[in-house]
PDB file of N, CA and C in Angstrom:
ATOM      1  N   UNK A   1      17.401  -3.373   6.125  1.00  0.00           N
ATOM      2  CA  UNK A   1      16.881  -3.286   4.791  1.00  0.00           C
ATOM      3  C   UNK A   1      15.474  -2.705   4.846  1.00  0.00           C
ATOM      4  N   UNK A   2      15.113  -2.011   4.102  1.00  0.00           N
ATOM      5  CA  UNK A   2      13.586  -1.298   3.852  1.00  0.00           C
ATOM      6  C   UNK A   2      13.097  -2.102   2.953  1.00  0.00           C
ATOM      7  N   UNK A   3      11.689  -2.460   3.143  1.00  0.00           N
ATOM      8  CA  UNK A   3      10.716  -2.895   2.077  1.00  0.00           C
ATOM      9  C   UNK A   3       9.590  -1.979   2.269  1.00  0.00           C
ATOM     10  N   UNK A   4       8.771  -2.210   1.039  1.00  0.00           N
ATOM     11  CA  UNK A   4       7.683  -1.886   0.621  1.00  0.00           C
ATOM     12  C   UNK A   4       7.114  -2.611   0.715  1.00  0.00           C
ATOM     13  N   UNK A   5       5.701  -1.928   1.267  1.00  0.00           N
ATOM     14  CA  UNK A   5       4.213  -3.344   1.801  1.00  0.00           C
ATOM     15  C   UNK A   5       3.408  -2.044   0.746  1.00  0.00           C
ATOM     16  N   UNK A   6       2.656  -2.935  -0.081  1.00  0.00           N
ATOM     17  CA  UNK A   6       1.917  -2.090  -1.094  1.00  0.00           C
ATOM     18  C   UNK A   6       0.597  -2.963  -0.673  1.00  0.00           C
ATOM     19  N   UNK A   7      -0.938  -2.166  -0.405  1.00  0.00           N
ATOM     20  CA  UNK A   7      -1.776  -3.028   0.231  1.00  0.00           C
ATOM     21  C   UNK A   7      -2.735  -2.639  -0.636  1.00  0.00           C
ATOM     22  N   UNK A   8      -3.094  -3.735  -1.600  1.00  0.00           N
ATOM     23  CA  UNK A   8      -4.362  -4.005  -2.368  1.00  0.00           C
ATOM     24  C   UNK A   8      -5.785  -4.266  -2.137  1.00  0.00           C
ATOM     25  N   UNK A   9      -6.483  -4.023  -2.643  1.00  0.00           N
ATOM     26  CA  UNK A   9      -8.116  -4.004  -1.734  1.00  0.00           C
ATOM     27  C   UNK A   9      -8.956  -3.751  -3.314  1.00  0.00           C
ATOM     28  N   UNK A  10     -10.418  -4.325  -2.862  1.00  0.00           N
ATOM     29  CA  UNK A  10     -11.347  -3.541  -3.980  1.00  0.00           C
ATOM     30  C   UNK A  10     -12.129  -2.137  -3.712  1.00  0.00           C
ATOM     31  N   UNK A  11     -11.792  -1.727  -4.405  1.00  0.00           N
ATOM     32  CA  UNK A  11     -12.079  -0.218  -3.885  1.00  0.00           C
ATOM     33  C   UNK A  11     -13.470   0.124  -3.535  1.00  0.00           C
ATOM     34  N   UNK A  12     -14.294  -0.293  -4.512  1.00  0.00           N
ATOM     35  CA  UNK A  12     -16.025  -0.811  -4.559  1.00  0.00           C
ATOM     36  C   UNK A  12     -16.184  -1.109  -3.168  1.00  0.00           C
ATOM     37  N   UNK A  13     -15.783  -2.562  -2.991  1.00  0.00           N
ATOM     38  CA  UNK A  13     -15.955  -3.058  -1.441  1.00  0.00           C
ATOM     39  C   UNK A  13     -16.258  -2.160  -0.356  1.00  0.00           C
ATOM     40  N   UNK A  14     -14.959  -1.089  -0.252  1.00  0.00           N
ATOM     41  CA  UNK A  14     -14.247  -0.497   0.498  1.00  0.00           C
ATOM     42  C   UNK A  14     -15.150   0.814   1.164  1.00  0.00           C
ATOM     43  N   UNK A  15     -15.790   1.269  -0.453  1.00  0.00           N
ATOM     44  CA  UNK A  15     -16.607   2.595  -0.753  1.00  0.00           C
ATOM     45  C   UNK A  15     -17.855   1.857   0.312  1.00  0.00           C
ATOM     46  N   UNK A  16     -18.388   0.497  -0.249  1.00  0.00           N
ATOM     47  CA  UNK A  16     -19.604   0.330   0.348  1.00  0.00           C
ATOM     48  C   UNK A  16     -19.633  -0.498   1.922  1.00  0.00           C
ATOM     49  N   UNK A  17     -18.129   0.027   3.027  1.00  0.00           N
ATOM     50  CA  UNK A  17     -18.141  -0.729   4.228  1.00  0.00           C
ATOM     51  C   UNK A  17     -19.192   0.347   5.274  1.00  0.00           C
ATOM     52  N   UNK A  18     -20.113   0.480   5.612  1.00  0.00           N
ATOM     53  CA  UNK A  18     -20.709   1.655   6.567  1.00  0.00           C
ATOM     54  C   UNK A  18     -19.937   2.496   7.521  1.00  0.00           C
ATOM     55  N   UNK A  19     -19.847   3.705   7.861  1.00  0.00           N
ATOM     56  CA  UNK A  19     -18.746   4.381   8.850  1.00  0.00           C
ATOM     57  C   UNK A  19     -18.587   3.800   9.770  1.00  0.00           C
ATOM     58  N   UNK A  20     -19.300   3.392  10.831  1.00  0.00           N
ATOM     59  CA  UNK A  20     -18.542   2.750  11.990  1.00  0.00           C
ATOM     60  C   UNK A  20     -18.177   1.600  11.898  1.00  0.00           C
ATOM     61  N   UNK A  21     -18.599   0.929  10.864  1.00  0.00           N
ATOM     62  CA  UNK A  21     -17.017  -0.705  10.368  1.00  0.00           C
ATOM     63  C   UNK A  21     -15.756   0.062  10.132  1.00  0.00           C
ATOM     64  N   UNK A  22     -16.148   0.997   8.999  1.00  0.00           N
ATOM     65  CA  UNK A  22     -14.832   1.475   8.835  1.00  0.00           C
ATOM     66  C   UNK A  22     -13.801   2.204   9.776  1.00  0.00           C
ATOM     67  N   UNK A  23     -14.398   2.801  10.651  1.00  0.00           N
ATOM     68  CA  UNK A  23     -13.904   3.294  11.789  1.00  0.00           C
ATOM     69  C   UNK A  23     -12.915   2.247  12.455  1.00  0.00           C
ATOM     70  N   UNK A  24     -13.399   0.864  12.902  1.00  0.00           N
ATOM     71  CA  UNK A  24     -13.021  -0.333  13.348  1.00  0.00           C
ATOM     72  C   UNK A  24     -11.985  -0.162  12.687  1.00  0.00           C
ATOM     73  N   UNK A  25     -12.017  -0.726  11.356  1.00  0.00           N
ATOM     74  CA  UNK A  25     -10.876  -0.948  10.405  1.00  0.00           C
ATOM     75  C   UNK A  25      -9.872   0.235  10.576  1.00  0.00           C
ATOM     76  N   UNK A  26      -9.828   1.293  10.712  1.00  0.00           N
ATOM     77  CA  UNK A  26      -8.878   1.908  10.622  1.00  0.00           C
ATOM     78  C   UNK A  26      -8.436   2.144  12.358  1.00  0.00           C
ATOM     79  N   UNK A  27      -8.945   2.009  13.294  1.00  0.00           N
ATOM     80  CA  UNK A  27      -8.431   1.611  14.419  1.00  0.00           C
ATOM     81  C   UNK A  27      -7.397   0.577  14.650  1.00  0.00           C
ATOM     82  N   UNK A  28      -7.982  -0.195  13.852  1.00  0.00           N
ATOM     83  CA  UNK A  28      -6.773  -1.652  13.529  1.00  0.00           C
ATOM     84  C   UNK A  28      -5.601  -1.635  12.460  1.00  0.00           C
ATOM     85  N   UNK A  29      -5.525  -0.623  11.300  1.00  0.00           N
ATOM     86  CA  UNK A  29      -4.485   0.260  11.312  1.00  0.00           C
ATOM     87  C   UNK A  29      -3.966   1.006  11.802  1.00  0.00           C
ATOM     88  N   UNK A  30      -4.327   1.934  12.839  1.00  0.00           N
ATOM     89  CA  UNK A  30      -3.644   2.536  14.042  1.00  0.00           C
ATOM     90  C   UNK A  30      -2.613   2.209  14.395  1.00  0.00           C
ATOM     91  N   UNK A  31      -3.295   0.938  15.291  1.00  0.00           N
ATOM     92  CA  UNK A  31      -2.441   0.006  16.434  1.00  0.00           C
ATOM     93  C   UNK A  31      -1.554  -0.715  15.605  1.00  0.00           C
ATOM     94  N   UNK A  32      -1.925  -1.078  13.986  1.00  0.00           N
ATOM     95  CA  UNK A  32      -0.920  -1.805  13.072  1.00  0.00           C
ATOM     96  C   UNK A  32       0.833  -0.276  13.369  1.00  0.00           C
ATOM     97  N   UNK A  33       0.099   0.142  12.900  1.00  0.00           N
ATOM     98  CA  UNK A  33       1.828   1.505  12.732  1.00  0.00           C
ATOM     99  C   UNK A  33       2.013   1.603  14.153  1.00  0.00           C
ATOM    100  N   UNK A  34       1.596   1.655  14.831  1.00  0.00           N
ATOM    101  CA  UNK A  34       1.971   1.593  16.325  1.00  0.00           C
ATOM    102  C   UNK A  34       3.110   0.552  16.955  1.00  0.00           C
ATOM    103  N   UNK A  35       2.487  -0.597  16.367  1.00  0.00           N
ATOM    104  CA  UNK A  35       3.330  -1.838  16.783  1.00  0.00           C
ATOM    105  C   UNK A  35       4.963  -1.432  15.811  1.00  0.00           C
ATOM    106  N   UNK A  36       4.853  -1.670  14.520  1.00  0.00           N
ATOM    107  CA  UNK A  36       6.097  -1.083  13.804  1.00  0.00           C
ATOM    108  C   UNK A  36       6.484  -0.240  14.324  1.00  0.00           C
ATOM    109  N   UNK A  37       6.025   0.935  14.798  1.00  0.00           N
ATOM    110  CA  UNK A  37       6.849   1.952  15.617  1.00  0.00           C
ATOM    111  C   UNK A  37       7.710   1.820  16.460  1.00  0.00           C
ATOM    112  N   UNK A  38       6.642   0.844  18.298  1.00  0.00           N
ATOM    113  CA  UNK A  38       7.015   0.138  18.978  1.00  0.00           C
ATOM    114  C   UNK A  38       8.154  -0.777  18.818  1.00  0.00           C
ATOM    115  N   UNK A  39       8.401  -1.218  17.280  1.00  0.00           N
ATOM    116  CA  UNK A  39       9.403  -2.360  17.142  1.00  0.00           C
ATOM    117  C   UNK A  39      10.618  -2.031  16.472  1.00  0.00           C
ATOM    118  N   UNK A  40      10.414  -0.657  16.285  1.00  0.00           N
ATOM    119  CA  UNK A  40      11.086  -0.116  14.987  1.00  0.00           C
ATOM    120  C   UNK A  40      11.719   0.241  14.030  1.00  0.00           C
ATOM    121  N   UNK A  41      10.394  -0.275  13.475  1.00  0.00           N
ATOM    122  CA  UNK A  41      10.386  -0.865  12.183  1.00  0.00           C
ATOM    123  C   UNK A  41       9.642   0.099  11.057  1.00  0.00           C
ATOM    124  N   UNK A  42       9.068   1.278  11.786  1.00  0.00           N
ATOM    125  CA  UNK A  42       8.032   1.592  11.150  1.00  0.00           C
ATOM    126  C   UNK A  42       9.114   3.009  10.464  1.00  0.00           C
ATOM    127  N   UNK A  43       8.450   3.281   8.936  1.00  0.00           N
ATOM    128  CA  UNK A  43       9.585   3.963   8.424  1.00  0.00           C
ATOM    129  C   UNK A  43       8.379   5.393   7.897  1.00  0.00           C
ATOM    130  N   UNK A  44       7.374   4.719   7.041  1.00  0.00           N
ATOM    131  CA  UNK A  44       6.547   5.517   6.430  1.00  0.00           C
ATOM    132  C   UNK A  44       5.261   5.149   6.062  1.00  0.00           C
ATOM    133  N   UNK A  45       4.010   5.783   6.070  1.00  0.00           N
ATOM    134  CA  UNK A  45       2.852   4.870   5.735  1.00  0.00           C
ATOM    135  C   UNK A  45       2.182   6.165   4.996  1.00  0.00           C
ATOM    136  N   UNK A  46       0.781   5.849   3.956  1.00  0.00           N
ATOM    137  CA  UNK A  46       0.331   6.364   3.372  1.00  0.00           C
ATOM    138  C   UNK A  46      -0.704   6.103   2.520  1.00  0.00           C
ATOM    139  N   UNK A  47      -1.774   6.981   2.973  1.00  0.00           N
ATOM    140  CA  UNK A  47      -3.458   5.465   2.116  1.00  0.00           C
ATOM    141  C   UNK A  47      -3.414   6.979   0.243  1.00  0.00           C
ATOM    142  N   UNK A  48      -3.805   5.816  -0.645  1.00  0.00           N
ATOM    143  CA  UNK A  48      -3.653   6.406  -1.704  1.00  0.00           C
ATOM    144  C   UNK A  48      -5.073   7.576  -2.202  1.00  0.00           C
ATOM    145  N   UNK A  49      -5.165   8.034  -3.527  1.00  0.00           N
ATOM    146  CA  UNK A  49      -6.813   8.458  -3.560  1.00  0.00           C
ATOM    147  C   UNK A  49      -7.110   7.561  -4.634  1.00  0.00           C
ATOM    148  N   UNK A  50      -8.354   7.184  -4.503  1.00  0.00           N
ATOM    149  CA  UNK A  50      -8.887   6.169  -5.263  1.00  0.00           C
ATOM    150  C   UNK A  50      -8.235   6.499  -7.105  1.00  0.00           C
ATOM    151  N   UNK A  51      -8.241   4.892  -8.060  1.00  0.00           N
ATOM    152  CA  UNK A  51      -8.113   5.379  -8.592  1.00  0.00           C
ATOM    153  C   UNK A  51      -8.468   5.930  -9.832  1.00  0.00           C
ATOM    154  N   UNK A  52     -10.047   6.330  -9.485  1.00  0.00           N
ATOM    155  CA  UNK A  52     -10.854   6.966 -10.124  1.00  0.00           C
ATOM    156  C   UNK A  52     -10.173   8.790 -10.486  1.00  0.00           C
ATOM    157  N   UNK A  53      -9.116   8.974  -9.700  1.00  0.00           N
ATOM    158  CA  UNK A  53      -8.695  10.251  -9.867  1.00  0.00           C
ATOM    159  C   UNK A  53      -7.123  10.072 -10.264  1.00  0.00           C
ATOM    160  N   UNK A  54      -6.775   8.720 -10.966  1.00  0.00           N
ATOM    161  CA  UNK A  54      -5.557   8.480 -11.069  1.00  0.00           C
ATOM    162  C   UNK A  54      -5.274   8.848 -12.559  1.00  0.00           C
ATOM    163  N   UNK A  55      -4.177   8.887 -12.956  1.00  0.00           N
ATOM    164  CA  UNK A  55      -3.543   9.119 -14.445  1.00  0.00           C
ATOM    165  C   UNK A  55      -2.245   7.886 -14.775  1.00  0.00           C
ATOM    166  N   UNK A  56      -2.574   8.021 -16.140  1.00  0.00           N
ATOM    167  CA  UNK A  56      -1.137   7.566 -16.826  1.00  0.00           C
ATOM    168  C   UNK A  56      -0.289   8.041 -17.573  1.00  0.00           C
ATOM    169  N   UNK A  57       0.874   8.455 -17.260  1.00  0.00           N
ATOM    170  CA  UNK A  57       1.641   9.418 -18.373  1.00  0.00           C
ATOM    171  C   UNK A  57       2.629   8.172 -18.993  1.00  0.00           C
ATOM    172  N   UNK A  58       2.513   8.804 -20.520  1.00  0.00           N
ATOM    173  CA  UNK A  58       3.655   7.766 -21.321  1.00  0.00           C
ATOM    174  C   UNK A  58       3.778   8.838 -22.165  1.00  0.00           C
ATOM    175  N   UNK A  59       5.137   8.707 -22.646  1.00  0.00           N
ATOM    176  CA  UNK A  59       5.961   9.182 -23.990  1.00  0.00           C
ATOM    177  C   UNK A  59       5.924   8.610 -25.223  1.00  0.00           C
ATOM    178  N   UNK A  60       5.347   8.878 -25.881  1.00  0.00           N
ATOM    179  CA  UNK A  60       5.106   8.106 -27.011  1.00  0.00           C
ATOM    180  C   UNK A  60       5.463   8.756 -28.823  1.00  0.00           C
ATOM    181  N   UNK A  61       6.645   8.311 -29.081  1.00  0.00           N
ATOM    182  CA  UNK A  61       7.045   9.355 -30.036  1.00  0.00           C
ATOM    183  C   UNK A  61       7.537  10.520 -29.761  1.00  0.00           C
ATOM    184  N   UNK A  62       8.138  10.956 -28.826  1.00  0.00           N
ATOM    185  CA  UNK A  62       8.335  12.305 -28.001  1.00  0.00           C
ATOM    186  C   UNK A  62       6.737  12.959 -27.602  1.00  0.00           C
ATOM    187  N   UNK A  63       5.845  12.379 -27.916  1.00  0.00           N
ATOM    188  CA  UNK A  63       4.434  13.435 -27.486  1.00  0.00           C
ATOM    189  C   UNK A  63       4.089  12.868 -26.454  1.00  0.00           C
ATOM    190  N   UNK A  64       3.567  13.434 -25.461  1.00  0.00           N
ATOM    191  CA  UNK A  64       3.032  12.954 -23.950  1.00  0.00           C
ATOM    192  C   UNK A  64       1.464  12.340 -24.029  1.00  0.00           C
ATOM    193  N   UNK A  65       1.641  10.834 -23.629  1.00  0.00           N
ATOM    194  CA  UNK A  65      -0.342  10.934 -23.526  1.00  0.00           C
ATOM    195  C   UNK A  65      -0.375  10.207 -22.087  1.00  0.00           C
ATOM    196  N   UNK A  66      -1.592  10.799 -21.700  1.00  0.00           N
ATOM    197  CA  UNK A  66      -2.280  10.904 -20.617  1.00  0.00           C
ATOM    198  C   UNK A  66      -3.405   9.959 -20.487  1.00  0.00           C
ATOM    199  N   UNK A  67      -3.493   8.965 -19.935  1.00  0.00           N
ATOM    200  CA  UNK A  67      -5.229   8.256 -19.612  1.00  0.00           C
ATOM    201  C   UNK A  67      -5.212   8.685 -18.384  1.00  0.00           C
ATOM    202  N   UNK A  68      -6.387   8.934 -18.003  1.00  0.00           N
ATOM    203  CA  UNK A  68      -7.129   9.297 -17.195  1.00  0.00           C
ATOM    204  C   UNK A  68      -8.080   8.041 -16.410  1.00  0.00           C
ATOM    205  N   UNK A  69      -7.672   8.473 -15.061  1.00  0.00           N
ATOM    206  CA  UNK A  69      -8.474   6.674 -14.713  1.00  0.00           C
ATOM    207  C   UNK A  69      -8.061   5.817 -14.664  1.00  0.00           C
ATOM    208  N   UNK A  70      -8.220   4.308 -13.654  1.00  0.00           N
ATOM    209  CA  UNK A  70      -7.462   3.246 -13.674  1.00  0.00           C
ATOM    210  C   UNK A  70      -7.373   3.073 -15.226  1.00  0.00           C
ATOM    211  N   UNK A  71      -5.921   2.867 -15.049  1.00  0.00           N
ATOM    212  CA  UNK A  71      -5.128   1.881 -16.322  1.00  0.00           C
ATOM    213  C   UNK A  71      -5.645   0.591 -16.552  1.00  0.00           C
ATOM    214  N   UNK A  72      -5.883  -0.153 -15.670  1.00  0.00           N
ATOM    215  CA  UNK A  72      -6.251  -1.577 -15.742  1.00  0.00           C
ATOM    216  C   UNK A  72      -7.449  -2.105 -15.033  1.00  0.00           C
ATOM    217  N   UNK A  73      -8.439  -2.848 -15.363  1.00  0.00           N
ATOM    218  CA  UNK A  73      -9.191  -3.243 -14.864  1.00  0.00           C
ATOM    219  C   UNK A  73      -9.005  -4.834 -14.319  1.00  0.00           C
ATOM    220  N   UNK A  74      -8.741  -4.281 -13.230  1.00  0.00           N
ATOM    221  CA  UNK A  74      -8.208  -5.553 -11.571  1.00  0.00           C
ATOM    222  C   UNK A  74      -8.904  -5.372 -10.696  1.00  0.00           C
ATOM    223  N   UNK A  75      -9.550  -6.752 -10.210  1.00  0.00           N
ATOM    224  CA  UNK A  75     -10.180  -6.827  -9.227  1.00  0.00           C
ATOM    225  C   UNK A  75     -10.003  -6.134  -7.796  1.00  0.00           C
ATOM    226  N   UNK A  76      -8.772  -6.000  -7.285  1.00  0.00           N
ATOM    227  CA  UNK A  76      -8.334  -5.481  -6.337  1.00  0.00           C
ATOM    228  C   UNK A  76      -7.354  -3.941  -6.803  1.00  0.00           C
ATOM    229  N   UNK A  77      -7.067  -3.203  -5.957  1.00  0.00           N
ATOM    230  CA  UNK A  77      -6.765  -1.819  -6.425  1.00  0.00           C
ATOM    231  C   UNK A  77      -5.432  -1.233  -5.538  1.00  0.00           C
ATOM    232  N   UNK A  78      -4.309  -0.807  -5.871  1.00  0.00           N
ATOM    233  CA  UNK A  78      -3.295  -0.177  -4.826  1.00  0.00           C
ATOM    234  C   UNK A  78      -4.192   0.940  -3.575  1.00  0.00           C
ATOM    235  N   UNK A  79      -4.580   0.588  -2.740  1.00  0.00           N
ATOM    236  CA  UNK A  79      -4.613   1.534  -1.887  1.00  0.00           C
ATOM    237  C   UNK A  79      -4.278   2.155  -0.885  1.00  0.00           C
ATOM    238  N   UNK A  80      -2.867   1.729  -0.858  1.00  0.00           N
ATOM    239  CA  UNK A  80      -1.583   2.334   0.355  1.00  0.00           C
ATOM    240  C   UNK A  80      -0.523   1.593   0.236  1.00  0.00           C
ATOM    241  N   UNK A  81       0.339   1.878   0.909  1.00  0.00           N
ATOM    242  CA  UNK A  81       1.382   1.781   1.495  1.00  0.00           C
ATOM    243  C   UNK A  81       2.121   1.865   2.395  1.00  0.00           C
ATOM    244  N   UNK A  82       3.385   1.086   2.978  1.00  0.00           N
ATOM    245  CA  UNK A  82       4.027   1.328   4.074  1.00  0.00           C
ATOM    246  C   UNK A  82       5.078   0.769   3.955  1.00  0.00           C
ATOM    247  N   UNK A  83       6.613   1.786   4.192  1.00  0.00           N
ATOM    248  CA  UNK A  83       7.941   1.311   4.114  1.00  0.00           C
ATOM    249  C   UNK A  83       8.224   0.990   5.835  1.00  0.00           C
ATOM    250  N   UNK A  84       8.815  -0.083   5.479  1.00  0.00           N
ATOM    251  CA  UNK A  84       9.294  -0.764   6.568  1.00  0.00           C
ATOM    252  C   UNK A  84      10.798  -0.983   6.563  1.00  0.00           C
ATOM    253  N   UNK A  85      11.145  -1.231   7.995  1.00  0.00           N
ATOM    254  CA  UNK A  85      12.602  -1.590   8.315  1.00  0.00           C
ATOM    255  C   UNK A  85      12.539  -3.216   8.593  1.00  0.00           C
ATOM    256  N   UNK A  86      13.474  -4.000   7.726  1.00  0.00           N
ATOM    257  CA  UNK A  86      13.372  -5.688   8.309  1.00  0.00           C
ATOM    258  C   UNK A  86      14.596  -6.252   8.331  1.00  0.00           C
ATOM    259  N   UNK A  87      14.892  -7.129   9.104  1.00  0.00           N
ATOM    260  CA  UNK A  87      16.131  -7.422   8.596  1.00  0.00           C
ATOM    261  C   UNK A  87      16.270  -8.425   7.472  1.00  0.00           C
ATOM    262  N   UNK A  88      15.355  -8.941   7.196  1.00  0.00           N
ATOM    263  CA  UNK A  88      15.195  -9.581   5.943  1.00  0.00           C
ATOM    264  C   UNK A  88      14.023 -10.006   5.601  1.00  0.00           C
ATOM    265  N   UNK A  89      13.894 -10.291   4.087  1.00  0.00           N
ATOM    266  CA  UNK A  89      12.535 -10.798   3.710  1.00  0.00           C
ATOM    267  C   UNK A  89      11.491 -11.790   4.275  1.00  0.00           C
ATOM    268  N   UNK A  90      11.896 -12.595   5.136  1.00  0.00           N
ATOM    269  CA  UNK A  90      11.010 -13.347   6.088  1.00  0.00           C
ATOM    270  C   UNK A  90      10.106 -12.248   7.397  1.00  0.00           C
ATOM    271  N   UNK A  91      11.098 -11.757   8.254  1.00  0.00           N
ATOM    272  CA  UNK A  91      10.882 -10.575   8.783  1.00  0.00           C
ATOM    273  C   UNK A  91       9.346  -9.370   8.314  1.00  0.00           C
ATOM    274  N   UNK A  92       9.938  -9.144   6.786  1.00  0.00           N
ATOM    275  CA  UNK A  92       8.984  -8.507   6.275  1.00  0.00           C
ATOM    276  C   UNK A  92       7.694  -9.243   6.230  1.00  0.00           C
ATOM    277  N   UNK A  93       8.000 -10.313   5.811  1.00  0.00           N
ATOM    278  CA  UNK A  93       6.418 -11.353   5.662  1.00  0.00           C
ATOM    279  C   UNK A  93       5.627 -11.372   6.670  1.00  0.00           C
ATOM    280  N   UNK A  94       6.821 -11.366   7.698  1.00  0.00           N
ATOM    281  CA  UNK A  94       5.605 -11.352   8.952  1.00  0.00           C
ATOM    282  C   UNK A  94       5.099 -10.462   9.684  1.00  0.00           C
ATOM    283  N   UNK A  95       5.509  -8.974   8.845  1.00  0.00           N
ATOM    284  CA  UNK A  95       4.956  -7.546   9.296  1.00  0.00           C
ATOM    285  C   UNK A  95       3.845  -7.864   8.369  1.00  0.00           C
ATOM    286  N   UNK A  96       3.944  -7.970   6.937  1.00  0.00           N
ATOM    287  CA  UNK A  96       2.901  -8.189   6.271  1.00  0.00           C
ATOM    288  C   UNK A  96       1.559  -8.895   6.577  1.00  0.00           C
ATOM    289  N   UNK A  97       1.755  -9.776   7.230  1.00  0.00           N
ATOM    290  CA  UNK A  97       1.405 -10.853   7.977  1.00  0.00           C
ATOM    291  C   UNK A  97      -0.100 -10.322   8.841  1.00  0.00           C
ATOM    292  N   UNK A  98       1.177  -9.318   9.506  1.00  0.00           N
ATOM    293  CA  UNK A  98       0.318  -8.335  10.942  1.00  0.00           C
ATOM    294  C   UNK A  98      -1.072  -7.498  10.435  1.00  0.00           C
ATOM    295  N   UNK A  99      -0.373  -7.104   9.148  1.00  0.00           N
ATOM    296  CA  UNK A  99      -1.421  -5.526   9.056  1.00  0.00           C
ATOM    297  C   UNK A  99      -2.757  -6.127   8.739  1.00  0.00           C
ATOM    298  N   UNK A 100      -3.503  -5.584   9.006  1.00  0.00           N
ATOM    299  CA  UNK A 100      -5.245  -5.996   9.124  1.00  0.00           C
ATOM    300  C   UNK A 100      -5.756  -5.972   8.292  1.00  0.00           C
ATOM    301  N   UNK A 101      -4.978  -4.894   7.044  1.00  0.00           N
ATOM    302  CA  UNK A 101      -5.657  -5.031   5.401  1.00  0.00           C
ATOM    303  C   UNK A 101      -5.101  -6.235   4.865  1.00  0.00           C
ATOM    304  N   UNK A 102      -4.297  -7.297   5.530  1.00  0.00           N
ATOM    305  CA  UNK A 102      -4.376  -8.532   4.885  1.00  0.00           C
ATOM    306  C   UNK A 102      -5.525  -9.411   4.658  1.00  0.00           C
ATOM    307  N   UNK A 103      -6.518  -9.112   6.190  1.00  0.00           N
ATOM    308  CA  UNK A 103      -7.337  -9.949   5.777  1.00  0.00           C
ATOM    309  C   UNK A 103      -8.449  -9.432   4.984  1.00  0.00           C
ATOM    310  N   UNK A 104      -8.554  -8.617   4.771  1.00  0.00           N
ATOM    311  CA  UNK A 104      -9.605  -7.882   2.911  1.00  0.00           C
ATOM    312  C   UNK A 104      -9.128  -7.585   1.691  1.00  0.00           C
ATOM    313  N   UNK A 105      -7.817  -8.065   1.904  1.00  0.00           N
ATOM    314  CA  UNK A 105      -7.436  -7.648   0.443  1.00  0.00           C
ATOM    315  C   UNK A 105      -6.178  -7.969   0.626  1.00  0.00           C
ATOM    316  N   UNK A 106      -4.780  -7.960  -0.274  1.00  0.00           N
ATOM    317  CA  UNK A 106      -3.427  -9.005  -0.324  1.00  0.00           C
ATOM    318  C   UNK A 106      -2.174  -7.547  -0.169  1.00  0.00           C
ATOM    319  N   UNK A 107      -1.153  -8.115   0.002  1.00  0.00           N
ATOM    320  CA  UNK A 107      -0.463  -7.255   0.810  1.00  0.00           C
ATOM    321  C   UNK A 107       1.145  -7.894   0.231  1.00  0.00           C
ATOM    322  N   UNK A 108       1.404  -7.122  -1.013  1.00  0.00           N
ATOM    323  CA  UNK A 108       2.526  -7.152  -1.930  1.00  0.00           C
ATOM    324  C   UNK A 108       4.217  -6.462  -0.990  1.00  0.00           C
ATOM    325  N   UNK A 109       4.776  -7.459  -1.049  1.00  0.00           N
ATOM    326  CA  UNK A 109       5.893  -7.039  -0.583  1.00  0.00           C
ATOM    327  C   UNK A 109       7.382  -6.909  -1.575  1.00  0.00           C
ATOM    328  N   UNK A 110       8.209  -6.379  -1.249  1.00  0.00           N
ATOM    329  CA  UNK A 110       9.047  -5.831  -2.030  1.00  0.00           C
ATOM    330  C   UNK A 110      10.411  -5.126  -1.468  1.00  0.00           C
ATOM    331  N   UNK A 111      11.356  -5.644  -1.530  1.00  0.00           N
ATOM    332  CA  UNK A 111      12.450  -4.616  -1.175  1.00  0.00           C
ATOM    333  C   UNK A 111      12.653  -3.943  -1.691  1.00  0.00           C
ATOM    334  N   UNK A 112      13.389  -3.174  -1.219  1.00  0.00           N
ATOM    335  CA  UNK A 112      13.707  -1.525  -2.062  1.00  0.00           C
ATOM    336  C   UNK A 112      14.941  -1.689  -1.792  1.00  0.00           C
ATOM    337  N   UNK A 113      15.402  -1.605  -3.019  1.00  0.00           N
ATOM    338  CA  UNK A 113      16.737  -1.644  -3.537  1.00  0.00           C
ATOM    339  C   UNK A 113      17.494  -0.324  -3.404  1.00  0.00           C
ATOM    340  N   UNK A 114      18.746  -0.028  -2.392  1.00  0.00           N
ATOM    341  CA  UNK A 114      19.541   0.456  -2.258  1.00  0.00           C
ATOM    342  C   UNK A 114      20.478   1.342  -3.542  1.00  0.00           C
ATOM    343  N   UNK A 115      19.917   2.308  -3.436  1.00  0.00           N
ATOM    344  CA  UNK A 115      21.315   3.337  -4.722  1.00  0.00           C
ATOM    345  C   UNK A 115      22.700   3.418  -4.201  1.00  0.00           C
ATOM    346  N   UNK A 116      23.847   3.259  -4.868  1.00  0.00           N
ATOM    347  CA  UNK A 116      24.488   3.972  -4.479  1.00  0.00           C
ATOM    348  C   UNK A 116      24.550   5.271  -3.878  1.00  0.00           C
ATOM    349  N   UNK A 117      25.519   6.167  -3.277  1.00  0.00           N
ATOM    350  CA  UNK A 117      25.748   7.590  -3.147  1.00  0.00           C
ATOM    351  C   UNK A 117      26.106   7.844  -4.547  1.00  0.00           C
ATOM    352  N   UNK A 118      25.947   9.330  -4.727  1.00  0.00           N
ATOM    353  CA  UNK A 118      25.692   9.692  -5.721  1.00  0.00           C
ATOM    354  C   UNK A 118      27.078  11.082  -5.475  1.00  0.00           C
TER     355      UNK A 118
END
């Protein structure tokens, strides 16, 4: 089964960690996709752009509107992702568990639900 690890953070925080913390930190994502690889488990990963450059499209009446900019004002912010292979939702918890952006910020899990063939 594939899940989705969607990894939340404050973006603020994030902006103001100095380069060589951050360096750290993303070393320890490294070795995080490494291990999933190693186990594998690892399917897809991907850090988002802030979402100061994000949009919202809705249909509204047949006319399209657009906001510009987080939609919502939340303390913490989507800033990546990573599909995983588990064999079940416990499994996943404890990949979740692993990744290092758990401990700065929370780490939403989710299966991904299977389509039929088409």
């Amino acid at each position: 089964m594939r899940y989705l690890l969607m990894l939340y953070a404050d973006e603020k925080a994030g902006l103001a960690i100095p380069p060589d913390a951050m360096a750290g930190f993303m070393s320890q994502m490294y070795a995080y996709r490494e291990a999933l690889a190693k186990a594998g488990a690892f399917i897809e990963t991907a850090p988002l752009m802030p979402t100061t450059e994000a949009c919202v499209v809705k249909v509204v009446d047949g006319g399209i509107s657009v906001q510009d900019g987080p939609y919502a004002e939340t303390r913490e912010q989507l800033g990546g992702y990573y599909i995983i292979e588990a064999p079940d939702m416990d499994a996943a918890r404890k990949w979740a568990a692993r990744c290092p952006a758990a401990t700065w910020g929370s780490i939403e899990v989710r299966q991904i639900r299977e389509l039929p063939p088409r």
